[in-house]
PDB file of N, CA and C in Angstrom:
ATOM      1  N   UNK A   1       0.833  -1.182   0.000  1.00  0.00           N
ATOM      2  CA  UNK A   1       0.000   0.000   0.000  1.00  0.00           C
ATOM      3  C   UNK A   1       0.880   1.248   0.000  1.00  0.00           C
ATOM      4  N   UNK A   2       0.686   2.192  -0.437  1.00  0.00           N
ATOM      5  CA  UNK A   2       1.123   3.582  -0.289  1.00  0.00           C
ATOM      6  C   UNK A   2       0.285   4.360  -0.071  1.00  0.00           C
ATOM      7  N   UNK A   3       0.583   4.878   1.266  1.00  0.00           N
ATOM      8  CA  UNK A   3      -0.121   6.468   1.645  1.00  0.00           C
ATOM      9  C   UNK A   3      -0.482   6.889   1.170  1.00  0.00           C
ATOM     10  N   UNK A   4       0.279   7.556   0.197  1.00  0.00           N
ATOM     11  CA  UNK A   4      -0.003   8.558  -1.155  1.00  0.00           C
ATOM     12  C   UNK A   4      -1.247   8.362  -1.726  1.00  0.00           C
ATOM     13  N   UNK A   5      -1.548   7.325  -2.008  1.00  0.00           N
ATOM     14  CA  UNK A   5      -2.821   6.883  -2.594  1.00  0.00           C
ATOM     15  C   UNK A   5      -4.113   7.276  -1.593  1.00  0.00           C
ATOM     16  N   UNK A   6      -4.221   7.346  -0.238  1.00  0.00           N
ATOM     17  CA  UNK A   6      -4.753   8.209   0.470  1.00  0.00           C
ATOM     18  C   UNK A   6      -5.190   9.387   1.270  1.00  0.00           C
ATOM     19  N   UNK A   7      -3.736   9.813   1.243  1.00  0.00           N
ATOM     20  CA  UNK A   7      -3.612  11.038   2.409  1.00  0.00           C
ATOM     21  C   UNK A   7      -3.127  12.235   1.288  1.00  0.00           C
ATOM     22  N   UNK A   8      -4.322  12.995   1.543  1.00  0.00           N
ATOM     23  CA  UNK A   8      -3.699  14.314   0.720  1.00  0.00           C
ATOM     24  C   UNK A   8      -3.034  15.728   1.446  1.00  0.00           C
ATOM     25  N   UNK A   9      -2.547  16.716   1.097  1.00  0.00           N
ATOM     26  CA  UNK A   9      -2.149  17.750   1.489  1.00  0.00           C
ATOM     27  C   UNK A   9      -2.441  19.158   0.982  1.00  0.00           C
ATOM     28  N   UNK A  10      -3.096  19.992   0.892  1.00  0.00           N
ATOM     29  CA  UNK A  10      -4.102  20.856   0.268  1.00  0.00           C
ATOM     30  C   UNK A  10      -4.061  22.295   0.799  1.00  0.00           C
ATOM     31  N   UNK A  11      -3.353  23.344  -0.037  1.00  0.00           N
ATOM     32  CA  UNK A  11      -3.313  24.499   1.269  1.00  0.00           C
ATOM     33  C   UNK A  11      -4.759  24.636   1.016  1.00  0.00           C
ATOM     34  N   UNK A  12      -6.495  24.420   0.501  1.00  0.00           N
ATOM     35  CA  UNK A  12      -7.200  24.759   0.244  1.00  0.00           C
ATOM     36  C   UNK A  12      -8.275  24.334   1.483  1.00  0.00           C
ATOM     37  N   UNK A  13      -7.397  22.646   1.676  1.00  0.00           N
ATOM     38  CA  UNK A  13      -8.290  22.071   2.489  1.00  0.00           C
ATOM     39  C   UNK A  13      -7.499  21.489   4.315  1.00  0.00           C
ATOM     40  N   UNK A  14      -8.257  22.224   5.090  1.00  0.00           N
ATOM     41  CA  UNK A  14      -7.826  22.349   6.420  1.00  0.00           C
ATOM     42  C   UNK A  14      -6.166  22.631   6.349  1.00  0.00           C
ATOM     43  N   UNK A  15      -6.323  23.950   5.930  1.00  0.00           N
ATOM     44  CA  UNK A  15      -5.317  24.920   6.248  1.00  0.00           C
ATOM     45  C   UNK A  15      -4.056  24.080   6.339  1.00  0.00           C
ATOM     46  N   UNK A  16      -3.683  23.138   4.867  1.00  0.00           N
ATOM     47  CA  UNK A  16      -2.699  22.146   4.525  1.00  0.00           C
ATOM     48  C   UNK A  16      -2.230  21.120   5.177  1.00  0.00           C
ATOM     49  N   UNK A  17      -3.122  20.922   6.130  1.00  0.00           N
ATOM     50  CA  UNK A  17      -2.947  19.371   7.119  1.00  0.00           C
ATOM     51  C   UNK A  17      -3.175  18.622   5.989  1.00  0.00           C
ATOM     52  N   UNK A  18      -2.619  17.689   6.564  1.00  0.00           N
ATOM     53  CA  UNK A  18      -2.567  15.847   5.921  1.00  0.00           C
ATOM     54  C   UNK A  18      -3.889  15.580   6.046  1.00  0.00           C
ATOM     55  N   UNK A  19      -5.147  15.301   5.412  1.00  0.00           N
ATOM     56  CA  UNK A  19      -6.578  14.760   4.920  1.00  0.00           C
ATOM     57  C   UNK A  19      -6.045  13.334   4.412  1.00  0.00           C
ATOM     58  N   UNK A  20      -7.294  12.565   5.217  1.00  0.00           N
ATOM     59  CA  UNK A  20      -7.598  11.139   4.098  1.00  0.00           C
ATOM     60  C   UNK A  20      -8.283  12.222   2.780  1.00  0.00           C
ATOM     61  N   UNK A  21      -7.607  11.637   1.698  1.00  0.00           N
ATOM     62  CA  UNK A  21      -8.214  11.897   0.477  1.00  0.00           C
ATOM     63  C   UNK A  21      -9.613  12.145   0.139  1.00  0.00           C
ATOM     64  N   UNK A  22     -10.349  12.962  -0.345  1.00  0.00           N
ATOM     65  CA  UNK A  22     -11.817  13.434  -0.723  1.00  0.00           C
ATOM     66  C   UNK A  22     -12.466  13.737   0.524  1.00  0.00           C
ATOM     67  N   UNK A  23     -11.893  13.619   1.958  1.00  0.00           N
ATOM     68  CA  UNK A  23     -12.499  13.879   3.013  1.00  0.00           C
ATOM     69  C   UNK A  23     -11.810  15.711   3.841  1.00  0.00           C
ATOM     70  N   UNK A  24     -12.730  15.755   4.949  1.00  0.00           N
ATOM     71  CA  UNK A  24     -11.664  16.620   5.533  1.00  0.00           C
ATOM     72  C   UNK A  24     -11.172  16.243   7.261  1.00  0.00           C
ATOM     73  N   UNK A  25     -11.554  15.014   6.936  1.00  0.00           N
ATOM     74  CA  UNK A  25     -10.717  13.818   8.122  1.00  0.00           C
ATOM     75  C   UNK A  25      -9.223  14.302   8.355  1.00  0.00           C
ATOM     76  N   UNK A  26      -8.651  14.490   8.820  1.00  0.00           N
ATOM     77  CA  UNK A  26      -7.458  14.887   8.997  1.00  0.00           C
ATOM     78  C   UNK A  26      -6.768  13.808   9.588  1.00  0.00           C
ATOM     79  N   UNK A  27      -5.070  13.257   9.593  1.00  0.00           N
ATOM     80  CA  UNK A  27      -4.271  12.446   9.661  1.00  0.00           C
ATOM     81  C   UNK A  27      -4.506  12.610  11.133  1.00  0.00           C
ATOM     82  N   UNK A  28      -4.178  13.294  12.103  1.00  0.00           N
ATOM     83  CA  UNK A  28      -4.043  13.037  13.432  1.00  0.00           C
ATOM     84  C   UNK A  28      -5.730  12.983  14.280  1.00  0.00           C
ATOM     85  N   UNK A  29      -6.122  13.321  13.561  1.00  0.00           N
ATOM     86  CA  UNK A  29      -7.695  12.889  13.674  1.00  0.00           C
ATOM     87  C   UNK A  29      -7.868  11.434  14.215  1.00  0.00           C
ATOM     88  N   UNK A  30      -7.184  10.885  12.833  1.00  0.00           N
ATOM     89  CA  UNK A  30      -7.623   9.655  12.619  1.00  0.00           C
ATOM     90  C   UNK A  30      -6.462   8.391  14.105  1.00  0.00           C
ATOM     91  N   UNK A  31      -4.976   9.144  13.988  1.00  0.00           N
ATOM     92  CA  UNK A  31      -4.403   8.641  14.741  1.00  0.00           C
ATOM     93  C   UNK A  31      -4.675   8.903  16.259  1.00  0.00           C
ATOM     94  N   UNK A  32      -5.799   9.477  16.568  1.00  0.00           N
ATOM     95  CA  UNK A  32      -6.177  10.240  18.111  1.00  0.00           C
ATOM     96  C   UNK A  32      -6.619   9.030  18.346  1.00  0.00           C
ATOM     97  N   UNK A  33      -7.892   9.006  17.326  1.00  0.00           N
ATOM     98  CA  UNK A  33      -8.446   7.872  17.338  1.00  0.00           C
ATOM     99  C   UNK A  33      -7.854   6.628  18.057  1.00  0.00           C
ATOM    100  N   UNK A  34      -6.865   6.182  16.926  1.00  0.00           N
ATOM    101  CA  UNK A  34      -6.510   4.559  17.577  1.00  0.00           C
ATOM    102  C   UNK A  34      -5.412   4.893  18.566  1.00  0.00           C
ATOM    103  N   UNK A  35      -5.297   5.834  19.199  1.00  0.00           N
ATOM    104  CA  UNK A  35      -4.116   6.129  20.647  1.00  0.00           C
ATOM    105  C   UNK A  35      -5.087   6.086  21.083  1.00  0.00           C
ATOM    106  N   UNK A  36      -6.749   6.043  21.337  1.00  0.00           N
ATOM    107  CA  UNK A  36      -7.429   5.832  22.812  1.00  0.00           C
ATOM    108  C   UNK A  36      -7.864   4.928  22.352  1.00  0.00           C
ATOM    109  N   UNK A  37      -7.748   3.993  21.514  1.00  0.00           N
ATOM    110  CA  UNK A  37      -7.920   2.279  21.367  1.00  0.00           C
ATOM    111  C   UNK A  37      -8.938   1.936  20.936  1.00  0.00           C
ATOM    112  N   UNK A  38      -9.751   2.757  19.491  1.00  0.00           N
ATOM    113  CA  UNK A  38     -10.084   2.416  18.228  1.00  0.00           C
ATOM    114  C   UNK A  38      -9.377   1.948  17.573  1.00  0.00           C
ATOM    115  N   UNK A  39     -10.186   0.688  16.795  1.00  0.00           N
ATOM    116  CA  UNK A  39      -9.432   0.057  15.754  1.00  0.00           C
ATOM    117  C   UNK A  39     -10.048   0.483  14.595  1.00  0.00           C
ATOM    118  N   UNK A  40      -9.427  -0.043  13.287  1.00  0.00           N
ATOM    119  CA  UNK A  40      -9.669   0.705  11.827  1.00  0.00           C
ATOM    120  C   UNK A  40     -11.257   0.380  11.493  1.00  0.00           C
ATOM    121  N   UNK A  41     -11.538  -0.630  12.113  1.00  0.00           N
ATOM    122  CA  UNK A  41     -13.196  -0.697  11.878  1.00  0.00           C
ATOM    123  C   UNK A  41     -13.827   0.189  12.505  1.00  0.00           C
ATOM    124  N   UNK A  42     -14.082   0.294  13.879  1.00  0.00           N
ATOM    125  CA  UNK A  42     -14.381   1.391  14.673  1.00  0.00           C
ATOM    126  C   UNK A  42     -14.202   2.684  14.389  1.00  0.00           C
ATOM    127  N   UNK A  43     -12.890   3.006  13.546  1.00  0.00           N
ATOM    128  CA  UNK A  43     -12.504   4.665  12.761  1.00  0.00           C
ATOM    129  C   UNK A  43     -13.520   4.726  11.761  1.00  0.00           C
ATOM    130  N   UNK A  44     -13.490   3.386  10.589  1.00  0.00           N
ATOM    131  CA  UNK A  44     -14.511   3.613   9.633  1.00  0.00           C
ATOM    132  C   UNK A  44     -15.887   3.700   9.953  1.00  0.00           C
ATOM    133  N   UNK A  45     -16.190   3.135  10.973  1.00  0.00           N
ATOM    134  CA  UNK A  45     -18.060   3.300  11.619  1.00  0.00           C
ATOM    135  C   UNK A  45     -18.234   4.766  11.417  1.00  0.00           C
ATOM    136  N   UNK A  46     -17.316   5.700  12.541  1.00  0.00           N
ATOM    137  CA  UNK A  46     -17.422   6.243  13.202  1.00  0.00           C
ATOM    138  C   UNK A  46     -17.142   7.260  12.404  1.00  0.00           C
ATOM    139  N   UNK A  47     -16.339   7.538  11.379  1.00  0.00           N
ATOM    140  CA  UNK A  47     -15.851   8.491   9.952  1.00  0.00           C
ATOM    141  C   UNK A  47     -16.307   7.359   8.713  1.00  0.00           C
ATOM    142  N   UNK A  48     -17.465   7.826   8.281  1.00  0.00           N
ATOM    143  CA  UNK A  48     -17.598   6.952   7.340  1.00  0.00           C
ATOM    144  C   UNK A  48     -17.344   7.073   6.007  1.00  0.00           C
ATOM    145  N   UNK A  49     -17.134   8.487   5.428  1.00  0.00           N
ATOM    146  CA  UNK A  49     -16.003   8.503   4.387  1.00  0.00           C
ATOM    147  C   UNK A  49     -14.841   7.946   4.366  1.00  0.00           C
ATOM    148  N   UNK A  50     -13.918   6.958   5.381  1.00  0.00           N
ATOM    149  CA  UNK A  50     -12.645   6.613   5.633  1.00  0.00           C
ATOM    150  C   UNK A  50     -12.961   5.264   5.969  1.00  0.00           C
ATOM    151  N   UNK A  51     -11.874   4.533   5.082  1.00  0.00           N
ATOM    152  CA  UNK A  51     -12.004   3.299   4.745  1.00  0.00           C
ATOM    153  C   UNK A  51     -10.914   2.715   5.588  1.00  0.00           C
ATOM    154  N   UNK A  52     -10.801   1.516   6.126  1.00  0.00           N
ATOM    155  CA  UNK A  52     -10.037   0.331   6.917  1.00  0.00           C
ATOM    156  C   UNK A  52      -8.706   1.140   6.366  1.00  0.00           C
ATOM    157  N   UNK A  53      -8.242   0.800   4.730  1.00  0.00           N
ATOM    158  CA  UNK A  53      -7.060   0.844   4.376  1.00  0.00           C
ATOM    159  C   UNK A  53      -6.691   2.846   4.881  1.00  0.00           C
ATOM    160  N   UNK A  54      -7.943   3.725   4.211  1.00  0.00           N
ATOM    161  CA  UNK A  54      -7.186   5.227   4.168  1.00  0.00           C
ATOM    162  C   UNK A  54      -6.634   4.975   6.221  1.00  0.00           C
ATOM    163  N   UNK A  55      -7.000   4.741   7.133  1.00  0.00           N
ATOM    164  CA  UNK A  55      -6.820   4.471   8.706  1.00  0.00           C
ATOM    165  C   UNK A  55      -5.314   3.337   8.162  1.00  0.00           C
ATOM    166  N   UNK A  56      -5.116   2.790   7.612  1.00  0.00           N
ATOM    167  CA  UNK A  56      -3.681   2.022   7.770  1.00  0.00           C
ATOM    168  C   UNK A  56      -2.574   3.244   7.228  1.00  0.00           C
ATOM    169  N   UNK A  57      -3.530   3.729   5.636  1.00  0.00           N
ATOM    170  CA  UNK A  57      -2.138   4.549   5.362  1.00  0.00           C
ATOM    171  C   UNK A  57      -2.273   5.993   6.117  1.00  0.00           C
ATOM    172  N   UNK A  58      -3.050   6.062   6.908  1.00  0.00           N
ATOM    173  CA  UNK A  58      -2.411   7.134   7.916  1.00  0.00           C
ATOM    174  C   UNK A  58      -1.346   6.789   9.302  1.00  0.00           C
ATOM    175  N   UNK A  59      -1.588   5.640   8.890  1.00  0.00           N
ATOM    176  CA  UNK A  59      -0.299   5.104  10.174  1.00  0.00           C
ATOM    177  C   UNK A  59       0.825   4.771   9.393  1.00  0.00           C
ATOM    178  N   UNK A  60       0.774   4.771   8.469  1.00  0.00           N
ATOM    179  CA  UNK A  60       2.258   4.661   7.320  1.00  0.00           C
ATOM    180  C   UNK A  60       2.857   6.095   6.442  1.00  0.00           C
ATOM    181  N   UNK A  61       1.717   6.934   7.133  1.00  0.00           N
ATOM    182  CA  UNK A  61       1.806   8.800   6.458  1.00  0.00           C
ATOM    183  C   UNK A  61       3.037   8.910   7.810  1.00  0.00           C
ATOM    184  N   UNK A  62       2.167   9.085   8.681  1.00  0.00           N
ATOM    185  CA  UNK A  62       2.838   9.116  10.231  1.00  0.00           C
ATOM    186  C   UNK A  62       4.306   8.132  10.294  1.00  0.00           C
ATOM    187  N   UNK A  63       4.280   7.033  10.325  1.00  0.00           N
ATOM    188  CA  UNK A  63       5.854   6.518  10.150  1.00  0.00           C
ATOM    189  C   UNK A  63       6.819   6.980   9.242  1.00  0.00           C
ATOM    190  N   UNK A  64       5.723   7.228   7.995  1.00  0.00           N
ATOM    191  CA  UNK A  64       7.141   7.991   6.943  1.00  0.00           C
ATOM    192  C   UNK A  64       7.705   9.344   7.729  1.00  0.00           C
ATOM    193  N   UNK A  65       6.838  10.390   8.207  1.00  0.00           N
ATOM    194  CA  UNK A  65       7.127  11.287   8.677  1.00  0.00           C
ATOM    195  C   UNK A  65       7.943  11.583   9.750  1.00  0.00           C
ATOM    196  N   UNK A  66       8.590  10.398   9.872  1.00  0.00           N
ATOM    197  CA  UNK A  66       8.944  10.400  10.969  1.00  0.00           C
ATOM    198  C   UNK A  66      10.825  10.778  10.947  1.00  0.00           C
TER     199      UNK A  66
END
């Protein structure tokens, strides 16, 4: 998988934070999430524009960034 294929960067959209793609879900949004111990199903219930995989490649946006 590649990130890229999910996580966009947009000065248009939320003031150039990292977005899952077509959403305005934001990357640490999504990683708040599974630090209080949501899993990628539970992210997608709960954000339902954001799919199992866009919740993996935000944890692989976040490791690249690192």
């Amino acid at each position: 998988m590649d990130w890229r294929d999910y996580i966009t960067v947009d000065p248009e959209v939320c003031h150039g934070k990292a977005c899952i793609a077509g959403t305005r879900v934001m990357v640490p949004t999504v990683l708040d999430n599974l630090a209080s111990g949501l899993d990628a199903e539970e992210i997608a219930h709960r954000y339902p524009s954001v799919s199992r995989d866009a919740v993996r490649a935000a944890i692989a946006y976040a490791a690249a960034a690192e």
